[in-house]
Protein backbone atom coordinates (compact mmCIF):
# COMPACT_ATOMS: atom_id res chain seq x y z
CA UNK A 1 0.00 0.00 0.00
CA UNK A 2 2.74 2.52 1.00
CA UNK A 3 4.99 1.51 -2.47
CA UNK A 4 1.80 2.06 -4.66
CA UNK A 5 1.23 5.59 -2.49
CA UNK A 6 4.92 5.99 -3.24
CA UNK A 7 4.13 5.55 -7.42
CA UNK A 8 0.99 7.83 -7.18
CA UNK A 9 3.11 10.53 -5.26
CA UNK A 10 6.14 10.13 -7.77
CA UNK A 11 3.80 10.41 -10.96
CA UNK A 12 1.80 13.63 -9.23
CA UNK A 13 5.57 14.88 -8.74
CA UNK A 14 6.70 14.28 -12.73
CA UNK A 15 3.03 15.74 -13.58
CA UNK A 16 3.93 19.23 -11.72
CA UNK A 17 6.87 19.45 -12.89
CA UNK A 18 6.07 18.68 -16.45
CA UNK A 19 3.50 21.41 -16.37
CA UNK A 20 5.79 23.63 -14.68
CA UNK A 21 7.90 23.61 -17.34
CA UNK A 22 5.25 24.04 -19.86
CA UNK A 23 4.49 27.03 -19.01
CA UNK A 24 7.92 28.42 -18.52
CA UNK A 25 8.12 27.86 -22.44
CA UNK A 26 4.59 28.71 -23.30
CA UNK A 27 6.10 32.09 -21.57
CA UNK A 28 9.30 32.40 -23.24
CA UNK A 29 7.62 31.83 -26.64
CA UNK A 30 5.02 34.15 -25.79
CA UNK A 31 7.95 36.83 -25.34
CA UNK A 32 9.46 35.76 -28.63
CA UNK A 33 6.46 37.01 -30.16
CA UNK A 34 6.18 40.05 -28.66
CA UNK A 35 9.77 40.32 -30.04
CA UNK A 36 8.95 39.16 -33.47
CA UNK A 37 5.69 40.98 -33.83
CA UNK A 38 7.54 44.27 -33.09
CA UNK A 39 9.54 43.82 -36.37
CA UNK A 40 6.94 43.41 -38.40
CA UNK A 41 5.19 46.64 -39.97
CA UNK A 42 2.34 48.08 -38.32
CA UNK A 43 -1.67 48.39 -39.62
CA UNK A 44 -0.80 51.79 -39.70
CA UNK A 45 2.18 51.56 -41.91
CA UNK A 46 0.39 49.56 -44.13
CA UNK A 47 -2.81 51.83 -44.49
CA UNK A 48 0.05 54.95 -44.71
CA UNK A 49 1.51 53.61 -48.03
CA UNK A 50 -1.17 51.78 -49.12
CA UNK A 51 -4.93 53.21 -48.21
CA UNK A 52 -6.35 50.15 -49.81
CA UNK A 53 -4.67 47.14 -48.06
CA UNK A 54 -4.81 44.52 -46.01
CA UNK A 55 -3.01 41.66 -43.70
CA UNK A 56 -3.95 38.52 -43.33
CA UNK A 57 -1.59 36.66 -40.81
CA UNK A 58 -2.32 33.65 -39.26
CA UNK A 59 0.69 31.99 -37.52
CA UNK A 60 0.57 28.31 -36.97
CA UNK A 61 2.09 28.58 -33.70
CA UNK A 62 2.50 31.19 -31.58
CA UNK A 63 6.03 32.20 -33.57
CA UNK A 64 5.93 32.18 -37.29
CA UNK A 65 8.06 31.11 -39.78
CA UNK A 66 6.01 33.07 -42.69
CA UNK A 67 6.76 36.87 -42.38
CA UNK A 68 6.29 40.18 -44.28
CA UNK A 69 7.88 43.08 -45.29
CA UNK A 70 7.26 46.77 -45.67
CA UNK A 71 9.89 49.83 -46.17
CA UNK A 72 9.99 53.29 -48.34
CA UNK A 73 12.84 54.92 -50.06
CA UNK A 74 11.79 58.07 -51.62
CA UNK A 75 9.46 57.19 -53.84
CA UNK A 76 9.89 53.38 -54.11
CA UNK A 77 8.10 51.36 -51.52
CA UNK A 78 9.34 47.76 -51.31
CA UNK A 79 6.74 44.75 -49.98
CA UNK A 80 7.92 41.19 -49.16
CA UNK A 81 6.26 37.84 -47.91
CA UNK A 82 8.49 35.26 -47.06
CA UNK A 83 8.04 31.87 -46.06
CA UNK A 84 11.10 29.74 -44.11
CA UNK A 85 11.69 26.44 -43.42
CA UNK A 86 9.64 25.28 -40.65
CA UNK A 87 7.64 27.22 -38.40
CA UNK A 88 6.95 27.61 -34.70
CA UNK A 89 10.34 28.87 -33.22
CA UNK A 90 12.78 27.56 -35.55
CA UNK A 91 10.79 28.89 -38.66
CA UNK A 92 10.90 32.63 -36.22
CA UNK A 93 14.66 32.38 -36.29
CA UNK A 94 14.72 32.23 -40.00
CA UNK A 95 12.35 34.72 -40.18
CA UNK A 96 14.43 37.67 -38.37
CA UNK A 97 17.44 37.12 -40.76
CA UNK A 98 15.36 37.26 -43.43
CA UNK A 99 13.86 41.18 -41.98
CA UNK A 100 17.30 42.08 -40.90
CA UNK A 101 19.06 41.04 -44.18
CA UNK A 102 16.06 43.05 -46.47
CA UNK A 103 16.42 46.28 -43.76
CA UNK A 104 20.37 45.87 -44.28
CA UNK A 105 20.33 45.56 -47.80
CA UNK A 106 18.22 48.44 -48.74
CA UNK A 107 20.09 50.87 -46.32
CA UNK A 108 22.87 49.80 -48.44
CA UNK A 109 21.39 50.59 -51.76
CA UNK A 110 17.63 51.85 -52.08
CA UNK A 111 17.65 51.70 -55.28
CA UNK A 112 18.63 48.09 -55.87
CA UNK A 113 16.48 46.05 -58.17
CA UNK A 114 14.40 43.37 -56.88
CA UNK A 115 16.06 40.54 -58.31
CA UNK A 116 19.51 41.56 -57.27
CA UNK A 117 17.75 42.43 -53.89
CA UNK A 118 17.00 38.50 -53.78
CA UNK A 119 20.34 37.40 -54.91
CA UNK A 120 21.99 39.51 -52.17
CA UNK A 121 19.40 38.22 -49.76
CA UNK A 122 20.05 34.85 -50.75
CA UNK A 123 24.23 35.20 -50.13
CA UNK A 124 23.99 36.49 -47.01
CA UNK A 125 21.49 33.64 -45.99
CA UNK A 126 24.04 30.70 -47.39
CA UNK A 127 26.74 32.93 -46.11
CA UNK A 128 25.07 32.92 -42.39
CA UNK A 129 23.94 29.25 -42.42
CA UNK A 130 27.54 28.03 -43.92
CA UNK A 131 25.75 26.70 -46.88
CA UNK A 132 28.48 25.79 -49.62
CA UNK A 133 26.79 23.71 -52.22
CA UNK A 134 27.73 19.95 -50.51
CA UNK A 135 25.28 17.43 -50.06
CA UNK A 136 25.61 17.55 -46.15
CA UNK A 137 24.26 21.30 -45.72
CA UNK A 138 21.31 22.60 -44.23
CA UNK A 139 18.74 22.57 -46.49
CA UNK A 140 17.06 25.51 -44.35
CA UNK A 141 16.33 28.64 -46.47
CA UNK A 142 12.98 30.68 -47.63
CA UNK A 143 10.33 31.14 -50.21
CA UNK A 144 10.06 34.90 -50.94
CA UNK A 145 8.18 37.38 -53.44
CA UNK A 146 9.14 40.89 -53.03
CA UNK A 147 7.41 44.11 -55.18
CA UNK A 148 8.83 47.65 -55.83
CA UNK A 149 6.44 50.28 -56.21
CA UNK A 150 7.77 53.45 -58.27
CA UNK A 151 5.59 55.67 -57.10
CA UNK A 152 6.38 58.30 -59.76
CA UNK A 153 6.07 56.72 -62.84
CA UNK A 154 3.65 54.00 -61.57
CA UNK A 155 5.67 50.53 -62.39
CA UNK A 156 5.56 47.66 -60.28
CA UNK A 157 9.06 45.16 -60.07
CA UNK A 158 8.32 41.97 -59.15
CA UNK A 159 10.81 39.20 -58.16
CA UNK A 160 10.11 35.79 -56.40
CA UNK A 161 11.42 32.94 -54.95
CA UNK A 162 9.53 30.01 -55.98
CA UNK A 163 6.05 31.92 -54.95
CA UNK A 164 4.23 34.01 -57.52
CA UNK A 165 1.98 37.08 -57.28
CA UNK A 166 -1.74 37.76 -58.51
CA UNK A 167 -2.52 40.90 -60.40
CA UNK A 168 -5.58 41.91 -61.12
CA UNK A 169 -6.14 45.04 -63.67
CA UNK A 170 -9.83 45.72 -64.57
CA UNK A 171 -10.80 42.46 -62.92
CA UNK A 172 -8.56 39.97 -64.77
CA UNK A 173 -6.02 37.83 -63.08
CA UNK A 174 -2.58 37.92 -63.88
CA UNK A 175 -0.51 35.33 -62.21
CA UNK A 176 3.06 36.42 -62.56
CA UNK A 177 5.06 33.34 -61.39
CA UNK A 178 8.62 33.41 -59.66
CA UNK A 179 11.71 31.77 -60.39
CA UNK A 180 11.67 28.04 -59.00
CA UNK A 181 14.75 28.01 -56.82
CA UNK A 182 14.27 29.39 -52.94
CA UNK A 183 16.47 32.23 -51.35
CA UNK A 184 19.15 29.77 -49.64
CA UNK A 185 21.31 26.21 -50.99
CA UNK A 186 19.90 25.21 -54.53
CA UNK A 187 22.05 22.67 -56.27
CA UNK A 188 25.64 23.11 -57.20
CA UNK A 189 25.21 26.78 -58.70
CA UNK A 190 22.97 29.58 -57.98
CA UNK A 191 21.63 31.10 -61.06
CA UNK A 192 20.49 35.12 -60.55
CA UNK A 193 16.41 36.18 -59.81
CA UNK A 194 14.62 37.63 -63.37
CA UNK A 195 12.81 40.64 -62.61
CA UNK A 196 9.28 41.40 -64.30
CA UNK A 197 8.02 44.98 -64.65
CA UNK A 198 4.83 45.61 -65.31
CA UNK A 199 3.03 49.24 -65.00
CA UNK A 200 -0.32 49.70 -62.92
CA UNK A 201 -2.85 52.17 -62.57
CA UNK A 202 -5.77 52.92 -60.62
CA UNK A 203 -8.16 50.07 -59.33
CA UNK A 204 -5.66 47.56 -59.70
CA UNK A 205 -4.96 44.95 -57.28
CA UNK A 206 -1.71 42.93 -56.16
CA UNK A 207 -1.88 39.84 -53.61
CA UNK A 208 0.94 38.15 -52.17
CA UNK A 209 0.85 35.17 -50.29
CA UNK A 210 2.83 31.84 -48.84
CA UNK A 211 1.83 28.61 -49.77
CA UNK A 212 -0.13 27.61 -46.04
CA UNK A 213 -3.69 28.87 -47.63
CA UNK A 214 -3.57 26.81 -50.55
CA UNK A 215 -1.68 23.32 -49.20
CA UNK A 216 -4.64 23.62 -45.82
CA UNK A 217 -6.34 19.78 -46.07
CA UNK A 218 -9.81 20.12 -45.28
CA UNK A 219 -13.50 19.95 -47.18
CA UNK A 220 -15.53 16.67 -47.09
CA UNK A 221 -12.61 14.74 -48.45
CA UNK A 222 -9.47 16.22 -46.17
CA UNK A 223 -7.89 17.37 -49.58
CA UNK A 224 -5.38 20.13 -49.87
CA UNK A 225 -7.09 23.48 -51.00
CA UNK A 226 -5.26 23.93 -53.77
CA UNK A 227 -4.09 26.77 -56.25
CA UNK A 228 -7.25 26.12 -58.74
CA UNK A 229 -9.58 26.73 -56.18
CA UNK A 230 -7.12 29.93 -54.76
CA UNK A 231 -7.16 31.51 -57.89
CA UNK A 232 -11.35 31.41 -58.17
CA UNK A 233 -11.84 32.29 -54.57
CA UNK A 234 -9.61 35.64 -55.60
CA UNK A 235 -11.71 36.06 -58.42
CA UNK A 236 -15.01 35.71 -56.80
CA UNK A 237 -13.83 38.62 -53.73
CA UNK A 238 -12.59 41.40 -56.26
CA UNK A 239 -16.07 43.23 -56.04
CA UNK A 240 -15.45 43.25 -52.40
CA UNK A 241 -13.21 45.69 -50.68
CA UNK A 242 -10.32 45.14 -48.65
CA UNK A 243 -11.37 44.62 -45.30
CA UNK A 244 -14.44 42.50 -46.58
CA UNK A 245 -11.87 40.60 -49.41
CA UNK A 246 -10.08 39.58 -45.92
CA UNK A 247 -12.89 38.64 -43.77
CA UNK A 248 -13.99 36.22 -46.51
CA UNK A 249 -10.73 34.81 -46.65
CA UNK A 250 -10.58 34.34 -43.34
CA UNK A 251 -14.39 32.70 -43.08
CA UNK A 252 -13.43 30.67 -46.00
CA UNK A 253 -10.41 28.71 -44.66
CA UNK A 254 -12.66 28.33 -41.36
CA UNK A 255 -14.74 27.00 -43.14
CA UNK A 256 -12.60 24.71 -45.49
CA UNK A 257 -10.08 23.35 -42.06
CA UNK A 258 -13.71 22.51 -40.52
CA UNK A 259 -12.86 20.73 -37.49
CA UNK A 260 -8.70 19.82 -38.96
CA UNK A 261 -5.48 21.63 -37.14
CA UNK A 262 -4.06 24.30 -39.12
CA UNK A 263 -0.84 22.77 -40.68
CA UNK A 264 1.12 25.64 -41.62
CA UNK A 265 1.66 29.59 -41.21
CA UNK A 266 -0.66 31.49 -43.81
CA UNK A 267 -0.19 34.86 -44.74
CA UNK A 268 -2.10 36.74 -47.60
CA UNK A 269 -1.20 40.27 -48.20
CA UNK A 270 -3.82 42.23 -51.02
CA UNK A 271 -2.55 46.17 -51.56
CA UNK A 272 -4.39 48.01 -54.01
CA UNK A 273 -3.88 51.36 -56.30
C-alpha cells in the first residue's frame, strides 16, 4: 500500500513538474512574439503607403516562420512575404534574418532592383547558415516574393522565390510566377532572380501570399485546398473591398479546415492602387 502511495506521489511529482515547465516555455515563446511581432510593420504603416490594403496573418504557432515586409525609399516602396523552413520557433529564427538582411540591404542601396535584392538576400542567408553547395548542408532557407512600387512613374518590379503574385487590372487575373529556386542552398550553382516589370494604374490589385492557404487539407474529403480553387476564390472577392476581401478569406479557410489543425503559417497580403 505505501509503495503504490509511493508511485501515485512520484507520478503527481513528474506531472507538476512537467506542467511547470510548460508554461515556462509557453512564456518564453510568448515573449518571442512580442519580439517578433515588433519587427513586423504596423496596420498603420500599411494603411500609410497603401490606403487600400490589407493583412492577413495567421501563424501556426504562436512564432511564425512566414513573415512580411514593408519599407519606403523616396518614392519606391518595397513589400515582401516570405516563407522559411519550418515554423513555430525555428521557422521565427529564419524569419528575423530574413527582416534584418532586407532592412540591411536596402540601407545599403535603395535603389537596388528586386532581383539583385533577392540574390543579395540569398548570399547572405548561405553565407550565415555556412551553406556551400555539398550534399551535407542545411537545407534551411525561404520562399520569398518581393514588389517595388515606383511611385512616380507607376511601375511595379516583381521578383520571387519560388512563390508568384496575382494581379488583377480591370478584374482579370494575372498570375506572374517566380523563379523556381528558394532564397538559400539550390544545387551546385545559384543562377540570378529575373525581374518582371509591369506598369499599374488605378483600381488595380496585387496579392501576395505563402503557400499555407492553398496546401490547408480540409472539405468533405481532407484534400489540400489547392491553387485552382485559390485563384477562383480571388476572383469571386474582387467586387469586395479590402477589409471585406479579408474577412472572406478568413471565413473561408474556417470553413474549409472545418474541425482539422491548421498545418502551416498562412499569410495573404492584397494592396491596391
Amino acid at each position: 500500500m505505501i509503495h503504490q502511495q509511493a508511485k501515485i506521489s512520484d507520478k503527481s511529482y513528474l506531472r507538476e513538474v512537467i506542467e511547470r515547465q510548460k508554461k515556462e516555455l509557453t512564456k518564453s515563446i510568448r515573449y518571442a512574439q512580442n519580439i517578433q511581432n515588433a519587427i513586423f510593420p504596423s496596420q498603420e504603416a500599411f494603411k500609410r503607403l497603401f490606403p487600400e490594403s490589407f493583412v492577413l496573418f495567421l501563424p501556426r504557432d504562436i512564432v511564425s516562420g512566414d513573415f512580411y515586409w514593408l519599407r519606403k525609399a523616396d518614392n519606391r516602396i518595397m513589400l515582401a512575404a516570405g516563407d522559411c523552413t519550418g515554423h513555430g520557433v525555428p521557422g521565427a529564427f529564419m524569419s528575423m534574418l530574413g527582416i534584418t538582411f532586407l532592412n540591411e540591404i536596402t540601407t545599403y542601396d535603395p535603389r537596388l532592383p528586386a532581383n539583385r535584392i533577392l540574390n543579395m538576400l540569398r548570399e547572405r542567408v548561405m553565407k550565415t547558415l555556412n551553406q556551400t553547395g555539398k550534399d551535407s548542408d542545411q537545407k534551411d532557407g525561404m520562399d520569398l516574393t518581393l514588389i517595388i512600387y515606383d511611385q512616380k512613374i507607376n511601375q511595379v518590379q516583381f521578383a520571387g522565390a519560388n512563390n508568384p503574385i496575382f494581379y488583377f487590372q480591370q478584374g482579370e487575373l494575372n498570375e506572374i510566377k517566380g523563379d523556381r529556386m528558394p532564397i538559400g542552398v539550390y544545387g551546385e550553382f545559384e543562377q540570378s532572380f529575373t525581374r518582371t516589370e509591369f506598369n499599374v494604374q488605378q483600381g488595380d490589385r496585387i496579392y501576395l501570399f505563402t503557400d499555407g492557404y492553398v496546401d490547408q487539407f480540409g472539405g468533405n474529403q481532407f484534400k489540400k485546398f489547392k491553387f485552382n480553387r485559390f485563384r477562383k476564390l480571388f476572383k469571386d472577392i474582387q467586387d469586395q473591398d479590402f477589409e471585406k476581401q479579408k474577412a472572406t478569406l478568413n471565413e473561408t479557410l474556417k470553413n474549409w479546415r472545418g474541425k482539422f489543425e491548421q498545418i502551416d503559417d498562412i499569410l495573404i497580403m492584397g494592396i491596391g492602387f
